[in-house]
Structures are given as structure tokens and as C-alpha cells.
Protein backbone atom coordinates (compact mmCIF):
# COMPACT_ATOMS: atom_id res chain seq x y z
CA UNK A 1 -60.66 84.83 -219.90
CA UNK A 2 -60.96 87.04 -216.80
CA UNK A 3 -60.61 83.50 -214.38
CA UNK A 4 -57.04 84.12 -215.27
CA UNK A 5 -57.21 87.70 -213.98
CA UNK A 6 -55.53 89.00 -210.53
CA UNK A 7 -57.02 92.41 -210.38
CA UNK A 8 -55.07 95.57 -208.25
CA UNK A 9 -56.85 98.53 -207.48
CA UNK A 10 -53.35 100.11 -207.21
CA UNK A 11 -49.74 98.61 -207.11
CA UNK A 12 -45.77 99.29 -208.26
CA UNK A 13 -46.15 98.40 -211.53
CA UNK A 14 -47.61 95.21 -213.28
CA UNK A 15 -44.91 93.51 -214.60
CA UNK A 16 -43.13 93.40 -211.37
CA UNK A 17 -45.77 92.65 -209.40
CA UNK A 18 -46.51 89.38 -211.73
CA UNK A 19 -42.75 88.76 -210.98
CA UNK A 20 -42.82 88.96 -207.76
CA UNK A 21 -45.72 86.55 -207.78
CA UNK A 22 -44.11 83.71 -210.27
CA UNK A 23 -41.43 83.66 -207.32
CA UNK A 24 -44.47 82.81 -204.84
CA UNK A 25 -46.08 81.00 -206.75
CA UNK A 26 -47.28 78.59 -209.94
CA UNK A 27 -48.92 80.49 -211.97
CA UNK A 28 -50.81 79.25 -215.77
CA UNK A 29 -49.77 81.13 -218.90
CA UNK A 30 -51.93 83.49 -219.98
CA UNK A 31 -52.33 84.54 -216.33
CA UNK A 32 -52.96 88.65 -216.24
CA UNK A 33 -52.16 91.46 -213.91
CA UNK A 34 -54.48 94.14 -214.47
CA UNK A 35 -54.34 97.48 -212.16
CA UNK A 36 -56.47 100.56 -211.86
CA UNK A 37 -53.01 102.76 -210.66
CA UNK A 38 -49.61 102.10 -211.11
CA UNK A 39 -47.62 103.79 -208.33
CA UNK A 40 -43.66 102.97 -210.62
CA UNK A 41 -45.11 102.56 -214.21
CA UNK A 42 -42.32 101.31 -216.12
CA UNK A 43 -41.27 101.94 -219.69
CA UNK A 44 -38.03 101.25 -222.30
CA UNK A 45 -34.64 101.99 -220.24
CA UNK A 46 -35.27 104.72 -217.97
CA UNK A 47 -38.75 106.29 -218.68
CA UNK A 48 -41.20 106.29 -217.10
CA UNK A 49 -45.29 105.52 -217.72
CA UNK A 50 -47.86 107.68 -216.73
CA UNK A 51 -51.43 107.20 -216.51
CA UNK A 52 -54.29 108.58 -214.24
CA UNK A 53 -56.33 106.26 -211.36
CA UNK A 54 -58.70 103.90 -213.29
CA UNK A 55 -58.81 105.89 -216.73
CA UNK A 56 -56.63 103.76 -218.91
CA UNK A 57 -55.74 99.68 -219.34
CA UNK A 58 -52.66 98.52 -217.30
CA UNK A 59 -51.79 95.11 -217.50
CA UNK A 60 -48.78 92.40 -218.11
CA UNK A 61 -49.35 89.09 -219.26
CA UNK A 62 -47.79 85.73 -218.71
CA UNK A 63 -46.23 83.52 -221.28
CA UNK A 64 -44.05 80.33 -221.64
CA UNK A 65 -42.49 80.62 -224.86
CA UNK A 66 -39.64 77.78 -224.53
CA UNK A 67 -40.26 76.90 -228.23
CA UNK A 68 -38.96 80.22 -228.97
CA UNK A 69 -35.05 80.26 -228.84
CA UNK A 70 -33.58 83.33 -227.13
CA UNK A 71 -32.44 84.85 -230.58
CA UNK A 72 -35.79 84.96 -231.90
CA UNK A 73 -37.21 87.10 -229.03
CA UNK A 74 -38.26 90.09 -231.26
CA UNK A 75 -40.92 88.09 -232.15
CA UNK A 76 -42.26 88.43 -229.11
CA UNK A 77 -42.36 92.46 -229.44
CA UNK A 78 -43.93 91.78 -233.08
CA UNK A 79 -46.42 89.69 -231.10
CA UNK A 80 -47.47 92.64 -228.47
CA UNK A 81 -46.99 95.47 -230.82
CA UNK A 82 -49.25 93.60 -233.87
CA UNK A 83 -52.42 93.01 -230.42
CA UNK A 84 -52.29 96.28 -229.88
CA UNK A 85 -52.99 97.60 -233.43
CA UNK A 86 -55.57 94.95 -234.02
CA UNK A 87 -57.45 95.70 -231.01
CA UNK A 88 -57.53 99.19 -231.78
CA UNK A 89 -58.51 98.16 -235.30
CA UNK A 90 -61.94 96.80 -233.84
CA UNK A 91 -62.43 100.33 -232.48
CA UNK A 92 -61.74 102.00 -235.73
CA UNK A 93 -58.68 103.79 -234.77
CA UNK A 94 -55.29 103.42 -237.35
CA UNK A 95 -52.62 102.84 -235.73
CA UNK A 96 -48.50 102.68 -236.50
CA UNK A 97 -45.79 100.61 -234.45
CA UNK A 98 -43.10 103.02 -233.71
CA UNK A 99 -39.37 100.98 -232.93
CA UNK A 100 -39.15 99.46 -230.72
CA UNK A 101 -42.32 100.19 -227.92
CA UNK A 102 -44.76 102.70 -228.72
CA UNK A 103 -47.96 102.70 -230.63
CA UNK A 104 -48.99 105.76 -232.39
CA UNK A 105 -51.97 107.25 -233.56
CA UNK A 106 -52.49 110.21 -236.04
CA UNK A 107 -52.25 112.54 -232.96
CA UNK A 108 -49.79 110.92 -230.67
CA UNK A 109 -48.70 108.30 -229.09
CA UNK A 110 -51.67 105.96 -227.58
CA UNK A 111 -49.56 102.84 -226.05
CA UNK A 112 -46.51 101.56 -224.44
CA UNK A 113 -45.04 98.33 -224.24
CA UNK A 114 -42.78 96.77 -221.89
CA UNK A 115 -41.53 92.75 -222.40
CA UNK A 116 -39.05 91.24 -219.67
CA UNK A 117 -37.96 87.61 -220.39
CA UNK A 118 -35.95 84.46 -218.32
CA UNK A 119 -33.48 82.70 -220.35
CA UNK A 120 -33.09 79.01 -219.73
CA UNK A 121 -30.05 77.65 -221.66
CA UNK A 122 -30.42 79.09 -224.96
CA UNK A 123 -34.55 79.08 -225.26
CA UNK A 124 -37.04 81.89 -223.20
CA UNK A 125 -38.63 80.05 -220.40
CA UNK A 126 -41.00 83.29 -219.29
CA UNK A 127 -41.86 86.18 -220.17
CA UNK A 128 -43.92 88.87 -219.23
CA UNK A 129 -45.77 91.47 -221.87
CA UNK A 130 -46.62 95.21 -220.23
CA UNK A 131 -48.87 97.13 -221.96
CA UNK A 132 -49.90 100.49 -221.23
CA UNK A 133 -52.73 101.49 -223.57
CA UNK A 134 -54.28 105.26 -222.92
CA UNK A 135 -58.40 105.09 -222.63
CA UNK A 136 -60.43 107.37 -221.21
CA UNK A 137 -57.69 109.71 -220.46
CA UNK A 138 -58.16 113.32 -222.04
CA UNK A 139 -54.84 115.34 -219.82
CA UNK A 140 -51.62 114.53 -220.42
CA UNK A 141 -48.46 116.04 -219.46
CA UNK A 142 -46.17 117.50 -222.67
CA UNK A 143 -44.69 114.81 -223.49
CA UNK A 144 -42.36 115.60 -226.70
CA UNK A 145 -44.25 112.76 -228.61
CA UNK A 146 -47.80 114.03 -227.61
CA UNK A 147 -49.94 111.70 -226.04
CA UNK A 148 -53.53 110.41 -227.15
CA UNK A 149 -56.31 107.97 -226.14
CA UNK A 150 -59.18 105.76 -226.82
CA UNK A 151 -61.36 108.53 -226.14
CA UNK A 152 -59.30 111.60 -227.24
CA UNK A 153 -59.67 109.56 -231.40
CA UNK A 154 -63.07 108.57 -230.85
CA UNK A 155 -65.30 111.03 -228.52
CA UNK A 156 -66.31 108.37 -227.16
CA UNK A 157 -65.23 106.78 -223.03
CA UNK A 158 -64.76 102.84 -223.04
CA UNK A 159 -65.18 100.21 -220.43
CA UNK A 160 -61.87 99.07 -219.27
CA UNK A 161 -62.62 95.63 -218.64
CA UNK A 162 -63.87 95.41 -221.98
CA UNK A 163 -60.70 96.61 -223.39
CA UNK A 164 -58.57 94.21 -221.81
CA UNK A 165 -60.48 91.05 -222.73
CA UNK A 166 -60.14 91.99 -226.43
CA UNK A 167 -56.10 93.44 -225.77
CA UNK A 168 -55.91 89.79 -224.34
CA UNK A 169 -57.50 87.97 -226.62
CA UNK A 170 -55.56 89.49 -229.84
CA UNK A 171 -52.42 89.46 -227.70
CA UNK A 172 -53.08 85.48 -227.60
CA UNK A 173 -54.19 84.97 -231.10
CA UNK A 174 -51.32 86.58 -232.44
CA UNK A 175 -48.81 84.19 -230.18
CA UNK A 176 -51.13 81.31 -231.44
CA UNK A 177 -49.88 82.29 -234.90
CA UNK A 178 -45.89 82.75 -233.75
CA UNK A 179 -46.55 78.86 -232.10
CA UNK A 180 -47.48 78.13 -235.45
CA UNK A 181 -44.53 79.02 -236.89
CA UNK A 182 -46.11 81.44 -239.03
CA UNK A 183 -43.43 84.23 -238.58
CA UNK A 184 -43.17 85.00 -241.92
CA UNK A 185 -46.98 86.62 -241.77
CA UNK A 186 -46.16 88.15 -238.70
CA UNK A 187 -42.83 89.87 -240.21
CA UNK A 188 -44.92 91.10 -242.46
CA UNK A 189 -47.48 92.51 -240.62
CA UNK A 190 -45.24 93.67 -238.49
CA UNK A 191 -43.63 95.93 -241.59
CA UNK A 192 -46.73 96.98 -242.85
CA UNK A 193 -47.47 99.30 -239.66
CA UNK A 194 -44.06 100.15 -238.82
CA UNK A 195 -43.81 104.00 -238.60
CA UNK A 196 -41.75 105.55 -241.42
CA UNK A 197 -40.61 102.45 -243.09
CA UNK A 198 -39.73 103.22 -246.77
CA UNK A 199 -39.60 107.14 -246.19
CA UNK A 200 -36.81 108.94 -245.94
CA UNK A 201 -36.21 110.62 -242.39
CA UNK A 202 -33.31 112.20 -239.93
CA UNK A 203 -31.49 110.20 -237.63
CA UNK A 204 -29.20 111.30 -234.71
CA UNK A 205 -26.09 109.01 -233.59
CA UNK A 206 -23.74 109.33 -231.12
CA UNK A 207 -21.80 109.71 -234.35
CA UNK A 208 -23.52 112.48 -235.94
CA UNK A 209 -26.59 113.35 -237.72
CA UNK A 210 -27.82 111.19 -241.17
CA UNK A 211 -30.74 111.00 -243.49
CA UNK A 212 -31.87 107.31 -243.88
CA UNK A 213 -34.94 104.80 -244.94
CA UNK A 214 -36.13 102.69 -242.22
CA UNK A 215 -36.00 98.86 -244.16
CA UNK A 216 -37.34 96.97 -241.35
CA UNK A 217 -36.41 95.51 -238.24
CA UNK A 218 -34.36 92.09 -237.70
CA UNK A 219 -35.12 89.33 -235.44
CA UNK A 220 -32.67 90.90 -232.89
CA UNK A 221 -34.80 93.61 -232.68
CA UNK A 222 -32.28 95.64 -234.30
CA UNK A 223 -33.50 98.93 -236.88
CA UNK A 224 -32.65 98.87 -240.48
CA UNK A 225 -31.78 102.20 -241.71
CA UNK A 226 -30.78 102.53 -245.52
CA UNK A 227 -28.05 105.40 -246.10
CA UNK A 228 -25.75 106.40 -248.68
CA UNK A 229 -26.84 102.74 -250.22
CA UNK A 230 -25.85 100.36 -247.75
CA UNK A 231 -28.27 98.85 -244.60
CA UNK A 232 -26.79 99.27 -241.17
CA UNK A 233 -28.51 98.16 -237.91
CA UNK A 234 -29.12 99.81 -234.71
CA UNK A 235 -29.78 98.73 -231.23
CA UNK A 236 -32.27 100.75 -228.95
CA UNK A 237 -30.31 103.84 -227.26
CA UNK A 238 -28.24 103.68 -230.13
CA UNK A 239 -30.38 106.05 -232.71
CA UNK A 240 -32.69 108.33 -232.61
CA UNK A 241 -35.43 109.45 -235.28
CA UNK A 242 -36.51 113.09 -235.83
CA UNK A 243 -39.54 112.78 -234.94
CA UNK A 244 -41.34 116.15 -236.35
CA UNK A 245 -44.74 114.83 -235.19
CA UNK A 246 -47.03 114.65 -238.11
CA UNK A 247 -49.70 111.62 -239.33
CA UNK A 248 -48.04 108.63 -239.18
């Protein structure tokens, strides 16, 4: 996998840098940009990712989705998110999808994930999967969703290389499966490790405060939130959940 690799020992951030170079270049999907430091980690809107000088896996990877019609791109997110747990299911670590980017642990949140896409007409013609996944990295700042790692669940450091062959390769088994058209699996999936689905939480709006049920989310990318008996939907920025930190 790694001939596909364009290693940085320290750089903006990956997912522009791999940008930068699609405009330079022709690049193969599946192509990887892997860093040790990321001077402008990105995350969702505004924030920011943080993550200390060779301790933790910082990469973006390269796909050509043009089957996939720009309505459908959620499933792209399902994709990333679904890698993510299943890689850290080889290391024996349970792990939640929390709407619509982070991956959570029982103590914290242990990844990020940051998708950018090119429409062409009305299908994706590129896109480009961050993913920030804490490793050996035992300091954090306070965050007010605590942060975790590899190492902070297990005891135990891991090789980062390692890491990001198997990210990589569940990453592209799980797209195999979307190319397959198996979306209904992935769905699924997708629901079964969603944080709080089926449990009844707080929500803030810029309309006011509201105890819902999280139902799922559509192939907009859009939340489901049950209240008062009826489903409404919610974009990101749009809600926020109580979070009250506890095992997901």
C-alpha cells in the first residue's frame, strides 16, 4: 500500500497539501498524504486539530467516487467514520461515531475526520478523506469533549506506520462495499455505532432547548432527532447535543 504514500515530516495540513498537489499533478486514487506535524490541522467549520510531532496518525486519502451522485455524499462520511471503528476494533478498543466527525471512546474523543469533495455536474469527481486519529499521545489540552488515544485505552505505544496501513486498508474495504452498492449494510453499520441513537438526550437550537431521540442520520448527512412524536432533521451548526461526557 505504502507505494501510494507521499510522506511529510511536517506540513499545513494534509488535506490541503494533497490539494494542492492534484492541481500539480495526476495523482492514482488511493494515493495518501501522511505527516508527522501538521502546522494548520483542520477540523469541521472552524476548529481546529491538534496533535503533537510524530505521536499520532495524520493523513488524507484520495478517492474518485463519480459513481456516487452528489446527494449521496454522506456515504462517504459513513465510509471514513465505519474505517475508523473497525481499525480500532483490531486493537480491541470500542468505539462510537459521534455526528457528524468525531470518534469516541469510553474516555473521550480518539479521532477526527475531515472530507472535502469536487462536484462535477451532479456526481463527486474527488474527494479527499482527513483523518486525525490520536496514538501515542498521553497530554492533551482541555478540550470540553476530553481527548484520548491509542495508548491512553490500551497502555500500550503503537507504530504509526502500522496504523495507517490498516486505517487505509479498512478505509478502502469499506468504499469497496459502498462501490458495491451495498449501502444498505453500511446504513446499518453506520447506526449501530452512532453515539446516543435510541436514548433520549438534550439538544440546544438557536430556537431553544429540547429533549429528543437521535433516529439516525439521512443521506444528506442531516441528524434525526425524535421530539414530542414527530422526526425533524438538522444540519451541522444547526444543533447541539448535551454532551455530559459519560461511556458512550
Amino acid at each position: 500500500m505504502r507505494d501510494r504514500w507521499i510522506k511529510y515530516d511536517s506540513l499545513t495540513s494534509t488535506n490541503s497539501v494533497l490539494a494542492e498537489l492534484l492541481r500539480q499533478q495526476t495523482l492514482e486514487e488511493g494515493t495518501v498524504v501522511i505527516a508527522d506535524y501538521q502546522e494548520s490541522g483542520r477540523g469541521q467549520g472552524d476548529h481546529s486539530w491538534h496533535s503533537r510531532r510524530g505521536e499520532n496518525l495524520l493523513m488524507s486519502l484520495l478517492l474518485f467516487p463519480a459513481f456516487l451522485s452528489a446527494s449521496m455524499q454522506f456515504h462517504l462520511s459513513r465510509v471514513a467514520s465505519l474505517a475508523l471503528c473497525d481499525a480500532l476494533d483490531t486493537l480491541g478498543i470500542t468505539s462510537r461515531i459521534k455526528w457528524p466527525n468525531d470518534i469516541l471512546t469510553r474516555k473521550g474523543k480518539i479521532a477526527g475526520i475531515l472530507i472535502e469533495h469536487s462536484i462535477t455536474g451532479s456526481h463527486i469527481s474527488r474527494t479527499v478523506i482527513g483523518l486525525g486519529l490520536n496514538l501515542n499521545q498521553t497530554a492533551f489540552p482541555d478540550f470540553e469533549l476530553p481527548a484520548t488515544s491509542v495508548h491512553r485505552e490500551t497502555g500500550r505505544p503503537v507504530d504509526v506506520t502500522e496504523l495507517g496501513e490498516l486505517v487505509e486498508s479498512c478505509l478502502m474495504s469499506r468504499y469497496q462495499a459502498l462501490r458495491e452498492g451495498r449501502m444498505k449494510q453500511l446504513e446499518m453499520d453506520y447506526l449501530s455505532r452512532l453515539f446516543k441513537a435510541g436514548e433520549r438526550s438534550g439538544f440546544d437550537t438557536p430556537e431553544g432547548h429540547f429533549d429528543g431521540i437521535i433516529r439516525g442520520v439521512n443521506d444528506s448527512g442531516e441528524l434525526m432527532v425524535e421530539s414530542d412524536g414527530e422526526v425533524r432533521t438538522y444540519g451541522h451548526g444547526s444543533i447541539n447535543m448535551e454532551l455530559n461526557f459519560r461511556k458512550p
